[in-house]
Protein backbone atom coordinates (compact mmCIF):
# COMPACT_ATOMS: atom_id res chain seq x y z
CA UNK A 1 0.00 0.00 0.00
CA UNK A 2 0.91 3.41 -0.72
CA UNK A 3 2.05 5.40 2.31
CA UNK A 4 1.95 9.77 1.87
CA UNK A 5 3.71 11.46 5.02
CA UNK A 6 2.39 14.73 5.19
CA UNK A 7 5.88 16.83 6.46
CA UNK A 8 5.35 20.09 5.13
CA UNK A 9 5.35 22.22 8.18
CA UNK A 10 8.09 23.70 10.13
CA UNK A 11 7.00 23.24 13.57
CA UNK A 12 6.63 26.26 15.36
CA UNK A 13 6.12 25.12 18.82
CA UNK A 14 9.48 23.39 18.75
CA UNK A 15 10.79 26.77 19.15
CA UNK A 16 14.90 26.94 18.42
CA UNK A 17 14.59 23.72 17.38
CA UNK A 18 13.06 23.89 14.36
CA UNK A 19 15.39 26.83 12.97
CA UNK A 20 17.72 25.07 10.57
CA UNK A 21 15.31 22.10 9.69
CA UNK A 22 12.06 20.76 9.85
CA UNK A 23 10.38 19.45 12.80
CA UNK A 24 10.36 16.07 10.63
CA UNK A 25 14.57 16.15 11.30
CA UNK A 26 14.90 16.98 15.16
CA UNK A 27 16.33 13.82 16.76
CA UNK A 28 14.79 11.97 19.21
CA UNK A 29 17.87 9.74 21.51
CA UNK A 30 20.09 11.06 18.53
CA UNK A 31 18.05 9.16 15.29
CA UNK A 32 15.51 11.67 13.38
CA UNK A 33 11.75 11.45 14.14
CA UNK A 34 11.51 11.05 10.19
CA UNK A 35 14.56 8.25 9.78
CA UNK A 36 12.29 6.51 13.22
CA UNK A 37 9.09 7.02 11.17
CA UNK A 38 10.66 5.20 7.86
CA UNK A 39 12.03 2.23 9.81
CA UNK A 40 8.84 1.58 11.31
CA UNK A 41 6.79 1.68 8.38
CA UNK A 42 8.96 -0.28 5.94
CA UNK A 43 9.80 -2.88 8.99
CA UNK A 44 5.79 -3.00 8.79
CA UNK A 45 6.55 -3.72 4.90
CA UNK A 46 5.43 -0.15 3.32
CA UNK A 47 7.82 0.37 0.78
CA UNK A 48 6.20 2.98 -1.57
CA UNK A 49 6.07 6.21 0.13
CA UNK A 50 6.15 9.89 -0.76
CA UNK A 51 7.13 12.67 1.68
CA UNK A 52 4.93 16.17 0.90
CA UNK A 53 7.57 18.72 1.97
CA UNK A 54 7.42 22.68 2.62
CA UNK A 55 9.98 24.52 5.10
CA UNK A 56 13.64 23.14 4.65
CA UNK A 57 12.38 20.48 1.86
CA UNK A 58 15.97 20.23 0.84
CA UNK A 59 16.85 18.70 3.76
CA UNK A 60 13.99 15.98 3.81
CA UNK A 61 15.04 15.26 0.11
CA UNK A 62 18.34 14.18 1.44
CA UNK A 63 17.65 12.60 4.30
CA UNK A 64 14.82 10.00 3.16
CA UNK A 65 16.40 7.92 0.54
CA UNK A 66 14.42 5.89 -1.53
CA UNK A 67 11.01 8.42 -1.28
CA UNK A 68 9.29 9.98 -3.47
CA UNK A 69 8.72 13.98 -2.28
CA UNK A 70 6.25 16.39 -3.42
CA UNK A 71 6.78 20.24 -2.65
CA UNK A 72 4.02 22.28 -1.29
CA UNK A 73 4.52 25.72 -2.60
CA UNK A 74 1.79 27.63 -0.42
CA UNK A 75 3.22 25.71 2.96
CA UNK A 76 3.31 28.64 4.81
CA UNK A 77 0.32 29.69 4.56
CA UNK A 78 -1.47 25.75 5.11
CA UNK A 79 -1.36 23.10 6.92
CA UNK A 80 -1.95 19.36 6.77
CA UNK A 81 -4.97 19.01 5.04
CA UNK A 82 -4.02 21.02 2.00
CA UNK A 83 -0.47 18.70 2.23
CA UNK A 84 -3.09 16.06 1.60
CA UNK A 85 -4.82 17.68 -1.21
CA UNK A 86 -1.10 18.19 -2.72
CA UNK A 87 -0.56 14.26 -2.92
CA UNK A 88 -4.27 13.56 -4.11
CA UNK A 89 -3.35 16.25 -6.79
CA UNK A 90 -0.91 13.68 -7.92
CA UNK A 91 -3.11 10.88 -8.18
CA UNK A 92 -1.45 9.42 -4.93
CA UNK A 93 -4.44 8.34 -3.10
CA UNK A 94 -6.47 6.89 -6.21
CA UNK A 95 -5.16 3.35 -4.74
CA UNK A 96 -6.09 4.17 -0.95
CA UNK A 97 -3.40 4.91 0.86
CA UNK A 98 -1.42 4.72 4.82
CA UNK A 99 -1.22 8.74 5.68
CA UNK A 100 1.26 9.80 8.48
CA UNK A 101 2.42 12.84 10.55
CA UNK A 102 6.14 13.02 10.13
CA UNK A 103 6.60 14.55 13.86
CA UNK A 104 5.34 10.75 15.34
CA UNK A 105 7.16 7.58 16.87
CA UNK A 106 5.66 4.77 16.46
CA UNK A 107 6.30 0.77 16.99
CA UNK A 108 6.12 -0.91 14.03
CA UNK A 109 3.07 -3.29 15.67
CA UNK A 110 1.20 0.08 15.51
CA UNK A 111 1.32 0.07 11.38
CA UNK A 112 0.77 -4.05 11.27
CA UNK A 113 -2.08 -3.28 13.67
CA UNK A 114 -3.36 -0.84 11.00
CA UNK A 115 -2.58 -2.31 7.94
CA UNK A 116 -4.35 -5.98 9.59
CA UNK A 117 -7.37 -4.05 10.62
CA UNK A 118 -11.05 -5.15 8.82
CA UNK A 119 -11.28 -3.08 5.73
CA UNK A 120 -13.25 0.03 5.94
CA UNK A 121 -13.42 3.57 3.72
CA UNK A 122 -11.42 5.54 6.73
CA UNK A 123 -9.32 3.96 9.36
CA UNK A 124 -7.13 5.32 12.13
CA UNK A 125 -5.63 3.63 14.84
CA UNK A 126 -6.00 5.00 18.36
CA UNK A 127 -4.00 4.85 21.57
CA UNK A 128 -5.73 3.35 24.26
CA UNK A 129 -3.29 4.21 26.56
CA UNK A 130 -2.85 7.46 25.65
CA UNK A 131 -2.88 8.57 29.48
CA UNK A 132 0.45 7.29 30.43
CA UNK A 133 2.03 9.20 27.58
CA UNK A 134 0.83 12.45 28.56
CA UNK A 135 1.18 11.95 32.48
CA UNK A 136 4.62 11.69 31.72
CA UNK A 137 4.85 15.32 29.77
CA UNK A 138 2.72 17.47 31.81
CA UNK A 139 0.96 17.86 35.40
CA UNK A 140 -2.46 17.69 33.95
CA UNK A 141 -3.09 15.42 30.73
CA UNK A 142 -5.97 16.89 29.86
CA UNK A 143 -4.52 20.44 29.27
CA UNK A 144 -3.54 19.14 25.55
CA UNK A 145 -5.44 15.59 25.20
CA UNK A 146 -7.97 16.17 22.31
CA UNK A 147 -11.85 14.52 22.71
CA UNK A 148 -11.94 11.78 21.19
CA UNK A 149 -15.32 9.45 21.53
CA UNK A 150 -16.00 6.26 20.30
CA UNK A 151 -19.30 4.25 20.21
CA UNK A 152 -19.44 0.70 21.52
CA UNK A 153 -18.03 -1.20 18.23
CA UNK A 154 -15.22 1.28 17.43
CA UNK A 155 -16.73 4.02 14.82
CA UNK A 156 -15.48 7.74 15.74
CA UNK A 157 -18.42 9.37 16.85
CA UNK A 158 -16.17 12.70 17.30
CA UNK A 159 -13.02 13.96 17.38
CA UNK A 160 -11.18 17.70 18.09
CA UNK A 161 -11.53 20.29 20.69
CA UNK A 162 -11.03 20.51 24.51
CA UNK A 163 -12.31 17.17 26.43
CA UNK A 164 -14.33 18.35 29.55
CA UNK A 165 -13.65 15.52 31.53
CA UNK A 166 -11.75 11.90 31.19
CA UNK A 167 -15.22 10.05 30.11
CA UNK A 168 -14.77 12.45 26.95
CA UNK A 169 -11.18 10.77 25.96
CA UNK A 170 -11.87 7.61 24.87
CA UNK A 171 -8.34 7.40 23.24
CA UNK A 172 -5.81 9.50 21.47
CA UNK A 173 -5.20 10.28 17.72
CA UNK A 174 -1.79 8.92 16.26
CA UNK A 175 -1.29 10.94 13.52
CA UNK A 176 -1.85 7.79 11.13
CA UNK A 177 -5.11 7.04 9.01
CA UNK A 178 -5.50 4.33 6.28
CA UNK A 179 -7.80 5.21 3.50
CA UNK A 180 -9.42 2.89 1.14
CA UNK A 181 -10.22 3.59 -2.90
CA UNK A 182 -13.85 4.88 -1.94
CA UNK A 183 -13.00 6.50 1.36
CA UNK A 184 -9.93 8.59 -0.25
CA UNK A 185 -12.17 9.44 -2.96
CA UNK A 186 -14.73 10.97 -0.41
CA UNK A 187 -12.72 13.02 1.83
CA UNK A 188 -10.96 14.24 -0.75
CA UNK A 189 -14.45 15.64 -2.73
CA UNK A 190 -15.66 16.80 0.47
CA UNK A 191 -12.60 18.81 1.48
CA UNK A 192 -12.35 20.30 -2.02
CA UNK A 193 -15.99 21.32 -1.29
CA UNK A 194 -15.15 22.71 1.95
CA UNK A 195 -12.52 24.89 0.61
CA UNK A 196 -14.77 26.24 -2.30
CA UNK A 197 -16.95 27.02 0.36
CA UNK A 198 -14.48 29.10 2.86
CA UNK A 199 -10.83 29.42 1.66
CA UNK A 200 -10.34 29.27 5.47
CA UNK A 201 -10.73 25.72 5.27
CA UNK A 202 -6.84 25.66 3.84
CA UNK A 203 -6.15 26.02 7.52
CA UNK A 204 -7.35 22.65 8.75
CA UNK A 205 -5.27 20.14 10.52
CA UNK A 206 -6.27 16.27 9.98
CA UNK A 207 -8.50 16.60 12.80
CA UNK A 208 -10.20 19.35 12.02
CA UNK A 209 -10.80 17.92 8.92
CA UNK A 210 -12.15 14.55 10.01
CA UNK A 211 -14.37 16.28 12.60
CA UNK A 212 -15.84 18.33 10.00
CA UNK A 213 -16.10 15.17 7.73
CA UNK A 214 -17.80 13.00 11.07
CA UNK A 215 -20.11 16.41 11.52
CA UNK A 216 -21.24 16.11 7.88
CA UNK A 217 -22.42 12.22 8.56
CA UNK A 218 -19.38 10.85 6.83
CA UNK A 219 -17.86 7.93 9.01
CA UNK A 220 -14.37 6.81 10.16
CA UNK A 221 -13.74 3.46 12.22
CA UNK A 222 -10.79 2.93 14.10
CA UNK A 223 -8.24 0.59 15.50
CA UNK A 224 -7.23 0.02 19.38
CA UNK A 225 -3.58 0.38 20.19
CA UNK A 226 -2.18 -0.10 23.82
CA UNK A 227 0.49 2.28 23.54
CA UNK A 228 3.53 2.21 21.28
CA UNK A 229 3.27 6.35 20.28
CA UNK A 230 5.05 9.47 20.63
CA UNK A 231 4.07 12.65 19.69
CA UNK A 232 6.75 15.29 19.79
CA UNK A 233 5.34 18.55 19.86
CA UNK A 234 7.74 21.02 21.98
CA UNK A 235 11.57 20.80 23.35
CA UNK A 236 9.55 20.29 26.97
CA UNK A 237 8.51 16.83 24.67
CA UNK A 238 11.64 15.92 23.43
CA UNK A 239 13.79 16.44 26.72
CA UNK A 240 11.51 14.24 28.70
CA UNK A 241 10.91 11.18 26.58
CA UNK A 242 14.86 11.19 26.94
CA UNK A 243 15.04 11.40 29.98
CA UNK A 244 12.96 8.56 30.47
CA UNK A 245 15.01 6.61 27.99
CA UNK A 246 17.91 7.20 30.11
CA UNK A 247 16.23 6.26 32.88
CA UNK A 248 15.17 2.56 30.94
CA UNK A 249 11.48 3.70 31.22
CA UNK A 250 10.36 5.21 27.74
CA UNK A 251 9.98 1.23 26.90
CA UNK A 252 7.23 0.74 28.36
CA UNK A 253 5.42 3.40 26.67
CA UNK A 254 7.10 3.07 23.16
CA UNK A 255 9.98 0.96 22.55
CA UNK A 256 12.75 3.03 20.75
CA UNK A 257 14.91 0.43 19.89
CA UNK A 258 11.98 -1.13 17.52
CA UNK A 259 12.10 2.19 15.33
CA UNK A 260 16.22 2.40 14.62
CA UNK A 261 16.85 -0.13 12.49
CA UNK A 262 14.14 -0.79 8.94
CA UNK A 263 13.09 -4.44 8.25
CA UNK A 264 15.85 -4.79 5.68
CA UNK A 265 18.69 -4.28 8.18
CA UNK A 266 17.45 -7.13 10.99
């Protein structure tokens, strides 16, 4: 299956960090979020995959061997759903498609998880234990966690915004969706819609966009995962996942190790 990693953006919030290169290319324990990203999905046995760049897309081109990269002139003034629209553009979701944040860490169970799950138009996988992940980067977990509410078998009932209690975080986004021919087809029509409608919709993040698409009675099914994720959003982020590795107890939240090496180099 084809695989589309949307890393267009610089990534403000990382501050300093992001300066000199994309948020894609900050290290995480010394190895690049993006080189992590690549060895977990081709370990999972995605081969075919195309990077959409913006800020520093130089540098991406160099450091992702073996990828395909489209350039998203208007970066600046987007974000991620319009990185999507850039690769449907090309005819790369005609096929379905794996789509993928580029700032993420992630097992290589979590794509086999995905990739294994029932067929449906739209699928993401969710964390399930989202809560020890963000216990361990801030005092109160639900000053970032997003709402995210499922119904009894699975289907996203909705998705964005500010939870206003626990009972409305059912899991956590991971920055990873799997579309199908149809569903592709779909959410692509109904974001080009939405932008004809309000230019503003350029703006939209890929949860923005699949609220608007669940709020518009189009449907998205997920995936349980029991940890295995890492979102990197700030330096506060990065320093204490590695702290924790030092300390031998990132593991148990996301095992590093399983992201440094691809499938071809075991």
């Amino acid at each position: 299956m084809r695989t589309i990693i949307l890393a267009a953006g610089r990534g403000s919030r990382l501050g300093p960090l992001t300066d000199q290169r994309p948020k894609s290319l900050v290290p995480l324990a010394g190895i690049p979020l993006l080189t992590r990203l690549l060895n977990a999905l081709r370990t999972a046995g995605l081969s075919d995959i195309t990077i959409v760049t913006g800020y520093q897309s130089d540098l991406i081109n160099k450091a992702a061997p073996g990828c395909r990269t489209l350039h998203s002139p208007r970066w600046a003034h987007t974000n991620m759903a319009a990185s999507l629209l850039v690769a449907a553009d090309a005819g790369l979701l005609e096929d379905g498609a794996v789509i993928s944040y580029s700032d993420i860490v992630v097992e290589p169970r979590v794509v086999t998880t995905l990739l294994s799950a029932p067929r449906t138009p739209l699928t993401l996988p969710v964390n399930t234990a989202w809560l020890d992940v963000w216990s361990e980067r801030m005092a109160d977990p639900l000053a970032d966690a997003e709402r995210l509410i499922l119904d009894a078998n699975g289907r996203l009932l909705d998705i964005g915004g500010a939870p206003r209690g626990l009972h409305e975080v059912h899991a956590q986004f991971m920055g990873l969706l799997r579309l199908d021919p149809d569903g592709a087809r779909q959410l692509i029509s109904f974001y080009r819609d939405a932008l004809d409608a309000d230019s503003a919709a350029e703006h939209w993040d890929t949860t923005t966009l699949l609220s608007a698409w669940l709020n518009a009675d189009g449907t998205a099914h997920t995936v349980p995962v029991r940890g295995g994720w890492l979102e990197v959003d700030t330096p506060e982020d990065k320093d204490r996942y590695e702290e924790l590795h030092r300390l031998g107890r990132l593991a148990a939240i996301c095992a590093l190790d399983t992201t440094e090496k691809d499938g071809d180099n075991r």
